[in-house]
Protein backbone atom coordinates (compact mmCIF):
# COMPACT_ATOMS: atom_id res chain seq x y z
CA UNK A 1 -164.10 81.32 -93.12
CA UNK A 2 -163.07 78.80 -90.64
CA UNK A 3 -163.60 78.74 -87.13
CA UNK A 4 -161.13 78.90 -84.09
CA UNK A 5 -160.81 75.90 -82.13
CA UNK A 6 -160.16 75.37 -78.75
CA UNK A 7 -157.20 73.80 -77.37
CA UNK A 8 -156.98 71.43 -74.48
CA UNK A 9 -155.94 74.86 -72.19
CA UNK A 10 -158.64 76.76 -72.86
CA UNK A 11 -161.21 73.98 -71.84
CA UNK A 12 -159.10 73.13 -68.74
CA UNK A 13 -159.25 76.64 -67.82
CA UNK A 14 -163.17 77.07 -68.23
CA UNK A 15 -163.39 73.34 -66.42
CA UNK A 16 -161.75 74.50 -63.57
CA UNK A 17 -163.55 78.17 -63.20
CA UNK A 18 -166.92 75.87 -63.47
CA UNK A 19 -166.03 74.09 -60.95
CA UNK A 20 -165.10 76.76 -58.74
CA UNK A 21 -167.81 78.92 -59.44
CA UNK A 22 -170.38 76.27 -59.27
CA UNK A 23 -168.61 75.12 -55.71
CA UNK A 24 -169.20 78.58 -54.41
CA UNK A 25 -172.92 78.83 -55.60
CA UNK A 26 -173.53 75.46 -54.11
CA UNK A 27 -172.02 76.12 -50.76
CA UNK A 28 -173.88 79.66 -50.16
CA UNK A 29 -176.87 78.02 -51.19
CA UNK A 30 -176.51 75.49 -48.60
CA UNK A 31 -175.30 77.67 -45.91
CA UNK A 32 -178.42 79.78 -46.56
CA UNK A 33 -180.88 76.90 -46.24
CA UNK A 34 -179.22 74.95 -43.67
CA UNK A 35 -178.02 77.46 -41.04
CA UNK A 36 -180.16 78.23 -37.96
CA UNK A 37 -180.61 81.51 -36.84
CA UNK A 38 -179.75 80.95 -33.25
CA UNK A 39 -178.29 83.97 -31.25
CA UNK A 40 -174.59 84.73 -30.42
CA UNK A 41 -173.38 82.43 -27.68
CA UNK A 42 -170.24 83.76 -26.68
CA UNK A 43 -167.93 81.59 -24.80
CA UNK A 44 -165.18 83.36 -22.64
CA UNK A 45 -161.84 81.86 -22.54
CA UNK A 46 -158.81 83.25 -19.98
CA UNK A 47 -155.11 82.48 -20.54
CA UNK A 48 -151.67 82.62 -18.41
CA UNK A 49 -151.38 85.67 -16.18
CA UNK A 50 -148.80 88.04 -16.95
CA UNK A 51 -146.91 90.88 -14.61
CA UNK A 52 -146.60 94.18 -16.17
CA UNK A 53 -144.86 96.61 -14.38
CA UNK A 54 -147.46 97.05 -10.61
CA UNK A 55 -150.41 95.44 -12.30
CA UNK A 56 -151.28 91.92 -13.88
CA UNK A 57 -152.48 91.19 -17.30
CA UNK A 58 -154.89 88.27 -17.83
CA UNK A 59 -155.69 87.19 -21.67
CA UNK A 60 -159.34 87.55 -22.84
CA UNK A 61 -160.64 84.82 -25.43
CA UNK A 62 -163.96 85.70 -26.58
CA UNK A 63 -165.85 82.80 -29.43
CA UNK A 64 -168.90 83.45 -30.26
CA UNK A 65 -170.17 80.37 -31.09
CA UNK A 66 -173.63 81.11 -32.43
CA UNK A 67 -175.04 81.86 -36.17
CA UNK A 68 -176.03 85.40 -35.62
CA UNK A 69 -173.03 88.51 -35.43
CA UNK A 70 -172.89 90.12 -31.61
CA UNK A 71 -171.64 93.95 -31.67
CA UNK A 72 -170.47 95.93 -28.20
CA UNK A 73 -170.14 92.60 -26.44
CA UNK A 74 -169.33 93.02 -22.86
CA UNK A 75 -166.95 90.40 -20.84
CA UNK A 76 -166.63 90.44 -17.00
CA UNK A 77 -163.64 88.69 -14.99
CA UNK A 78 -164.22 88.47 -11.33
CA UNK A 79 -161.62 87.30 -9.08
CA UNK A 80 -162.60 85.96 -6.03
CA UNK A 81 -160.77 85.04 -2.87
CA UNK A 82 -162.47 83.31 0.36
CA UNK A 83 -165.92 83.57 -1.66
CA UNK A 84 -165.47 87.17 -1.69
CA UNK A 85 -165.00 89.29 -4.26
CA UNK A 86 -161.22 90.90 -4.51
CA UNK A 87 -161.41 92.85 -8.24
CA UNK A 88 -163.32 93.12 -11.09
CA UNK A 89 -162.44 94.03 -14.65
CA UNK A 90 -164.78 94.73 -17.93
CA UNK A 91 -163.43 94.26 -21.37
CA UNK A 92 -165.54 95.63 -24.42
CA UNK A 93 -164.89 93.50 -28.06
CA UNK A 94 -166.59 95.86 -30.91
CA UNK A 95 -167.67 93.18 -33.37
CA UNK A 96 -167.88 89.54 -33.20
CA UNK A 97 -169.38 87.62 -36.29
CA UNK A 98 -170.63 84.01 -36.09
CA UNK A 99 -167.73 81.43 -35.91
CA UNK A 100 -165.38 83.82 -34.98
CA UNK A 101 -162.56 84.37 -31.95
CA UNK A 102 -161.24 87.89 -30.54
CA UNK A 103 -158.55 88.35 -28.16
CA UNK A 104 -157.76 91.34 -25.31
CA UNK A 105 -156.90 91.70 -21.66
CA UNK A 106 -158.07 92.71 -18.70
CA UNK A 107 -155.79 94.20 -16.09
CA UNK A 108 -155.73 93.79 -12.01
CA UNK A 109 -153.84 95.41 -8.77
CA UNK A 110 -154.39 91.57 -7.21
CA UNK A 111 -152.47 88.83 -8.89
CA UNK A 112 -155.07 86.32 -10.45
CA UNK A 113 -152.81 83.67 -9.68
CA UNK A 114 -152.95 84.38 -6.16
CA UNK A 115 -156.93 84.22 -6.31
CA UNK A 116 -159.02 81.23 -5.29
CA UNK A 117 -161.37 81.37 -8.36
CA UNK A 118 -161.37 83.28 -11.30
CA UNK A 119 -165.39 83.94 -12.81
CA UNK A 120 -165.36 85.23 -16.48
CA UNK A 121 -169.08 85.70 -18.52
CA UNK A 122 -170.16 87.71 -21.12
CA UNK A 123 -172.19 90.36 -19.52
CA UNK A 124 -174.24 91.64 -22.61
CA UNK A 125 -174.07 92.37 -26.58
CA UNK A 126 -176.07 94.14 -29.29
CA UNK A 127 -177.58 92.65 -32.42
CA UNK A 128 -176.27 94.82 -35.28
């Protein structure tokens, strides 16, 4: 009885899936012993206003840029004019894991372009 040899295919093959595997294990290792467990720090980005029929659209960019996962995070925009404050607008983002970006809009009567400052924050979030 003889026994079945490999060709050069089949070792490629396992080669490769080694490597991949082994790639995987090593970088979830390393992201387990290396990471810090600092909380969310959410970073609140606004883009270009946009009309929309009476009211005003502004962009939302919310990054959390922390290692832990923020649920029910709460954003604020303020719009301010002659250190006063003109409108106010809350925008709720469900879930937002570590490294990650989520978009929405807020909405305004006053046109944010017409505004002499624009104040954006994350007002609060839950740890899931």
């Amino acid at each position: 009885m003889s026994k079945l040899e490999k060709n050069w295919l089949e070792w490629l093959i396992f080669a490769v899936s080694l490597l991949l595997v082994l790639s995987t294990l090593g970088y979830l290792i390393y992201d387990a012993t290396l990471s810090s467990e600092t909380p969310p720090n959410i970073e609140v980005q606004l883009g270009e206003t946009q009309p929309q029929g009476q009211n005003f659209l502004l962009p939302v960019i919310a990054i959390n840029k922390g290692e832990q996962t923020a649920e029910t995070v709460q954003i604020e925009v303020v719009l301010e004019k002659g250190g006063k404050e003109e409108e106010s607008a809350e925008l709720s983002i469900q879930f937002l894991p570590r490294g990650a970006k989520r978009s929405g809009w807020v909405t305004f009567e006053t046109d944010p372009r017409t505004v002499d400052n624009i104040k954006s924050r994350a007002v609060g979030f839950e740890k899931p």
